[in-house]
Protein backbone atom coordinates (compact mmCIF):
# COMPACT_ATOMS: atom_id res chain seq x y z
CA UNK A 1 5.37 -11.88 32.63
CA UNK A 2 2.75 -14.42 31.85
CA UNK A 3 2.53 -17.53 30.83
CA UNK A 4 -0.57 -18.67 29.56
CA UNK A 5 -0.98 -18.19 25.58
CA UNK A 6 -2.13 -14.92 24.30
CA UNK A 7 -3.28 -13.35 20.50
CA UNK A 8 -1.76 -9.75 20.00
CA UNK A 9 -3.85 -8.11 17.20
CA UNK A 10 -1.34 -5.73 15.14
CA UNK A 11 -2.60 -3.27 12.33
CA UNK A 12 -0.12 -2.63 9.73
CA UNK A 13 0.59 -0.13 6.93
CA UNK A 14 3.04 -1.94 4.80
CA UNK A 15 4.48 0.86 3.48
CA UNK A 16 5.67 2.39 6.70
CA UNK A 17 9.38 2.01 7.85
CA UNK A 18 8.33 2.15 11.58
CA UNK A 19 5.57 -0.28 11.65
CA UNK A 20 7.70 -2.88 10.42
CA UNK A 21 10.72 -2.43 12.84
CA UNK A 22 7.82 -2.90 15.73
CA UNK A 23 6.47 -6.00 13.50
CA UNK A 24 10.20 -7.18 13.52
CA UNK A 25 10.31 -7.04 17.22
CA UNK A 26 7.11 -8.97 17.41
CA UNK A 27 8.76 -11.63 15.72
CA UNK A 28 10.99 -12.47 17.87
CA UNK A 29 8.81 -11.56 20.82
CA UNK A 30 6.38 -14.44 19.36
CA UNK A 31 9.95 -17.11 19.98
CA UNK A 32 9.90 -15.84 23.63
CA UNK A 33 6.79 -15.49 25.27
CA UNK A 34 3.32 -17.23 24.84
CA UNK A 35 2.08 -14.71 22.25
CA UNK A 36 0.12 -15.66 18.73
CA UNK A 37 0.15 -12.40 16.25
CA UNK A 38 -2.98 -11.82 14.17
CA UNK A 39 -2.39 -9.26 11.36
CA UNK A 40 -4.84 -6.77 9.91
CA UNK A 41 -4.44 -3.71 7.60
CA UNK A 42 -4.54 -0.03 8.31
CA UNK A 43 -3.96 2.57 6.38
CA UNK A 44 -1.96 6.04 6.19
CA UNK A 45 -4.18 7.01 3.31
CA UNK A 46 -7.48 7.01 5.18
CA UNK A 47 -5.61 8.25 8.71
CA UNK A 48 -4.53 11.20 6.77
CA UNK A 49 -7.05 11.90 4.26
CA UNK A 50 -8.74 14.75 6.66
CA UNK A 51 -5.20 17.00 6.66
CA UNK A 52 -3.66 16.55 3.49
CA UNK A 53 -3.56 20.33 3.14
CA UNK A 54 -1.39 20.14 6.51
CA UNK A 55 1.33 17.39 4.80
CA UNK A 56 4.39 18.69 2.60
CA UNK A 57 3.28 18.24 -1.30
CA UNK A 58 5.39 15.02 -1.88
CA UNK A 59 4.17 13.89 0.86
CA UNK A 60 0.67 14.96 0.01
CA UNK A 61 0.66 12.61 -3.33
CA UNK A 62 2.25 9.81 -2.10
CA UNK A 63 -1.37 9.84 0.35
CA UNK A 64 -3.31 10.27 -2.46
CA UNK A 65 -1.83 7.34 -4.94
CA UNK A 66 0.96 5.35 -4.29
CA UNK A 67 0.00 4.78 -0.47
CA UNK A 68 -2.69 2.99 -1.51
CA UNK A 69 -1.52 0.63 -3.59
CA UNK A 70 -0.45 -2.01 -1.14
CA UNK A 71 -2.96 -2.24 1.51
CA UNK A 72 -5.71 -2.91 -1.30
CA UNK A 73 -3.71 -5.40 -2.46
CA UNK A 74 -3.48 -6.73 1.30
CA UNK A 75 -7.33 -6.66 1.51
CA UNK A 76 -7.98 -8.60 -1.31
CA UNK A 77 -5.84 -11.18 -0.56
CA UNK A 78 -7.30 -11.82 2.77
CA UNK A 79 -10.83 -11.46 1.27
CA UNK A 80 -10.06 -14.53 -1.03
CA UNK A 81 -8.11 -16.38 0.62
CA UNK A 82 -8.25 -15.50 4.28
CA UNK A 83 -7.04 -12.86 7.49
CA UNK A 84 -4.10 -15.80 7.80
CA UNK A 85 -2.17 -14.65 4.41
CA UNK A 86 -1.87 -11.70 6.09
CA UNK A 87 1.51 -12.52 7.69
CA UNK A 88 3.66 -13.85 5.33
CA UNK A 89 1.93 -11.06 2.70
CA UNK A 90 3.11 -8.33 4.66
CA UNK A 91 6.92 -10.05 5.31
CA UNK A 92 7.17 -10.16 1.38
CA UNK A 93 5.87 -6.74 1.05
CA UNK A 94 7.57 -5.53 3.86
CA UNK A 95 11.38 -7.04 3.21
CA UNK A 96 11.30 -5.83 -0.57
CA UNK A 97 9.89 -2.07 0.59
CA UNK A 98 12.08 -1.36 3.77
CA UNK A 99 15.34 -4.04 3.80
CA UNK A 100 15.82 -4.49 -0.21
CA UNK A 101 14.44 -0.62 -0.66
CA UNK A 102 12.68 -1.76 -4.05
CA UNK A 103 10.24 0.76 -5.11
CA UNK A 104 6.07 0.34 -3.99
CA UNK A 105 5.48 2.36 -6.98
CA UNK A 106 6.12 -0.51 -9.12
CA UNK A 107 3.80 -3.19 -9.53
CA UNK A 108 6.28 -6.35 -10.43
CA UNK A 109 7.59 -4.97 -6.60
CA UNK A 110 4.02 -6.27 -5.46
CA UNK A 111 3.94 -9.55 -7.95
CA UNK A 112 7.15 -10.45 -6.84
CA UNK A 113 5.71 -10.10 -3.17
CA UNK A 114 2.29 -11.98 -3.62
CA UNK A 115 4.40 -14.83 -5.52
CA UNK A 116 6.86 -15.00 -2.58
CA UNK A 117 3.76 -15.64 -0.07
CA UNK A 118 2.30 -18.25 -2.42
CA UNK A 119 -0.49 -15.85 -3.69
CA UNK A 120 -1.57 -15.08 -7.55
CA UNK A 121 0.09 -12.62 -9.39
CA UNK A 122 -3.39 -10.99 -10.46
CA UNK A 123 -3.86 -10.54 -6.57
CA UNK A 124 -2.01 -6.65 -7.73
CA UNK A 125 -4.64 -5.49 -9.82
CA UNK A 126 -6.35 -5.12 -6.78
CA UNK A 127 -3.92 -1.56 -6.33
CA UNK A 128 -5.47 0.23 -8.88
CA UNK A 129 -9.11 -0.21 -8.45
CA UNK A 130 -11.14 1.49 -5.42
CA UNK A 131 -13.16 -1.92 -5.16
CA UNK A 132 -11.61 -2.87 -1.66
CA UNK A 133 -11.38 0.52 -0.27
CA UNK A 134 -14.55 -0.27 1.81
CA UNK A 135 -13.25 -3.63 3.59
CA UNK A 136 -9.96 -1.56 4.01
CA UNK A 137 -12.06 1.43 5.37
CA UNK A 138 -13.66 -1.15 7.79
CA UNK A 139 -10.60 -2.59 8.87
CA UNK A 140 -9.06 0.60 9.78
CA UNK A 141 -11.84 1.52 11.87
CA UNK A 142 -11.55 -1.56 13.75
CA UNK A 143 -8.43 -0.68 15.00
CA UNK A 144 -8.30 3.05 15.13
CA UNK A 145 -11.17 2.56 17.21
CA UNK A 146 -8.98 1.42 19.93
CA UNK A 147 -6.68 3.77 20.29
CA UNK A 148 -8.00 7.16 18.98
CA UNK A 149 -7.08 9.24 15.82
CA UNK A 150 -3.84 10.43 16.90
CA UNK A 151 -1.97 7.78 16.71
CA UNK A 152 -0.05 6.02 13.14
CA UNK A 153 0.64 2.71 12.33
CA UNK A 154 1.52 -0.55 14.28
CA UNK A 155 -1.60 -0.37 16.42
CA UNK A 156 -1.47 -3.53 18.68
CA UNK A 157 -4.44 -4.65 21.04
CA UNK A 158 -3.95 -7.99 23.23
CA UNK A 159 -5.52 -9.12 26.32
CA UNK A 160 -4.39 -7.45 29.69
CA UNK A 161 -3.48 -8.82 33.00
CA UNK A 162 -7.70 -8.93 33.75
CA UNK A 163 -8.44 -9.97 30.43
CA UNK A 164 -9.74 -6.77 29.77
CA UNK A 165 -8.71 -5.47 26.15
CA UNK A 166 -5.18 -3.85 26.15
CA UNK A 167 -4.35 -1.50 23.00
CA UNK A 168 -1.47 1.10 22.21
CA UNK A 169 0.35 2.39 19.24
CA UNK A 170 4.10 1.70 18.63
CA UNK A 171 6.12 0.48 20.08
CA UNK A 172 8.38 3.18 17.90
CA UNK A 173 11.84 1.28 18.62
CA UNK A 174 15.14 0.68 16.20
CA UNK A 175 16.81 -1.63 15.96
CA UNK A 176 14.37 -4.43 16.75
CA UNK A 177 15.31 -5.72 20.18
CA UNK A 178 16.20 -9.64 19.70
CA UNK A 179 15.61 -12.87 21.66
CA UNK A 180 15.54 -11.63 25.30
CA UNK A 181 15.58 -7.75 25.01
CA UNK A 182 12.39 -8.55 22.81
CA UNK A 183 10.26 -10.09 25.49
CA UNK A 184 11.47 -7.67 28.41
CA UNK A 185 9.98 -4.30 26.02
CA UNK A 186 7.39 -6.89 25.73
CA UNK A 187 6.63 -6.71 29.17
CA UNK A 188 7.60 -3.37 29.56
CA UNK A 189 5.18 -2.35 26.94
CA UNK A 190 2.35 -4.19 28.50
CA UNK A 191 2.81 -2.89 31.69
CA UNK A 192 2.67 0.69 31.01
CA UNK A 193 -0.12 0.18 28.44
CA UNK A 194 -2.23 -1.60 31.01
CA UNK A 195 -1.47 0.76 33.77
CA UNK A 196 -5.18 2.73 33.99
CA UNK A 197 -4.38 6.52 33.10
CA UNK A 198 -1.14 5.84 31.10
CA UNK A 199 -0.98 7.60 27.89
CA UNK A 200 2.59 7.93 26.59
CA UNK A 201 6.05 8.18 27.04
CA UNK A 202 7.97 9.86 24.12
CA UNK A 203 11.70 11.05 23.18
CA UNK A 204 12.90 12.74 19.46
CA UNK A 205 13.80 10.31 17.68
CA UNK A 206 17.44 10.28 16.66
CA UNK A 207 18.08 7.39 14.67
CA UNK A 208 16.22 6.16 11.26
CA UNK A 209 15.09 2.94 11.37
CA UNK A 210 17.62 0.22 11.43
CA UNK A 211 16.76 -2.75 8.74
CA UNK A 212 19.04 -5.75 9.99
């Protein structure tokens, strides 16, 4: 455990379930150790675009359209207005997709969402144009980059115990560990990641994620 101040970079998808029970967690882990969270957007579009003849044919759309939708809307907000929107975008996006379980196919679910984080409703037109694919492109590289292409969404990156550049996808947990459980898996997490030679640790998963 440290205690000088750290920035955790965390790429998001806001459409999946998973990435925002590990952004829940990193709520609370920001309340109990010295850590700042940046946000930035990936996207489950461009990860899978090379095997959609691999994916199940709903799922197969969905990559195609509807998966979309959000993260361009995500890019242009932080083109016009700033990376720092990111955060409270992605918490209004994030609580009406996953805890309320309104429907990301519907674009007064995304007005609703940029209102809530003090951004213009026109901000959704941005979901139906390919105009911001190439920041969003960009963005993903940045953090795939890190970690390799077999990975999903949250990928976090923060500084290590040399100050050399720590990154890792997940953590894939449910429910979000609270107040003190959050900043031990905190720990945890960065203590395994930084270990040299660590790759992963993995279990089936037996529970869905758990929205509380």
């Amino acid at each position: 455990m440290t205690t000088e101040r750290v920035t955790a970079d965390f790429w998001f998808d806001p459409a999946c379930p998973w990435a925002w029970m590990t952004s829940r967690w990193m709520t609370e882990v920001q309340k109990v150790r010295p850590v700042d969270v940046r946000w930035h957007v990936m996207s489950l579009g461009v990860l899978n675009e090379h095997k959609l003849d691999e994916l199940p044919e709903d799922y197969r759309a969905a990559m195609t359209t509807e998966i979309w939708w959000p993260v361009r809307v995500c890019i242009a907000a932080a083109e016009e207005f700033g990376d720092e929107v990111l955060g409270r975008l992605y918490e209004a996006l994030g609580t009406r997709f996953h805890n309320q379980g309104l429907p990301r196919t519907e674009r007064e679910t995304i007005v609703a969402a940029l209102e809530d984080a003090g951004l213009p409703a026109r901000l959704a037109d941005a979901a139906y144009t390919d105009a911001f694919d190439g920041a969003l492109r960009a963005s993903h590289k940045e953090g795939i980059e890190k970690v390799g292409e077999d990975v999903g969404t949250p990928i976090i990156s923060v500084p290590g115990p040399d100050g050399a550049e720590v990154a890792f996808f997940g953590p894939v947990v449910t429910p979000a560990p609270k107040g003190e459980a959050a900043g031990r898996l905190w720990d945890g997490t960065l203590l395994v990641a930084g270990t040299p030679g660590f790759y992963e640790i993995k279990r089936t998963r037996t529970q869905g994620p758990v929205f509380d």
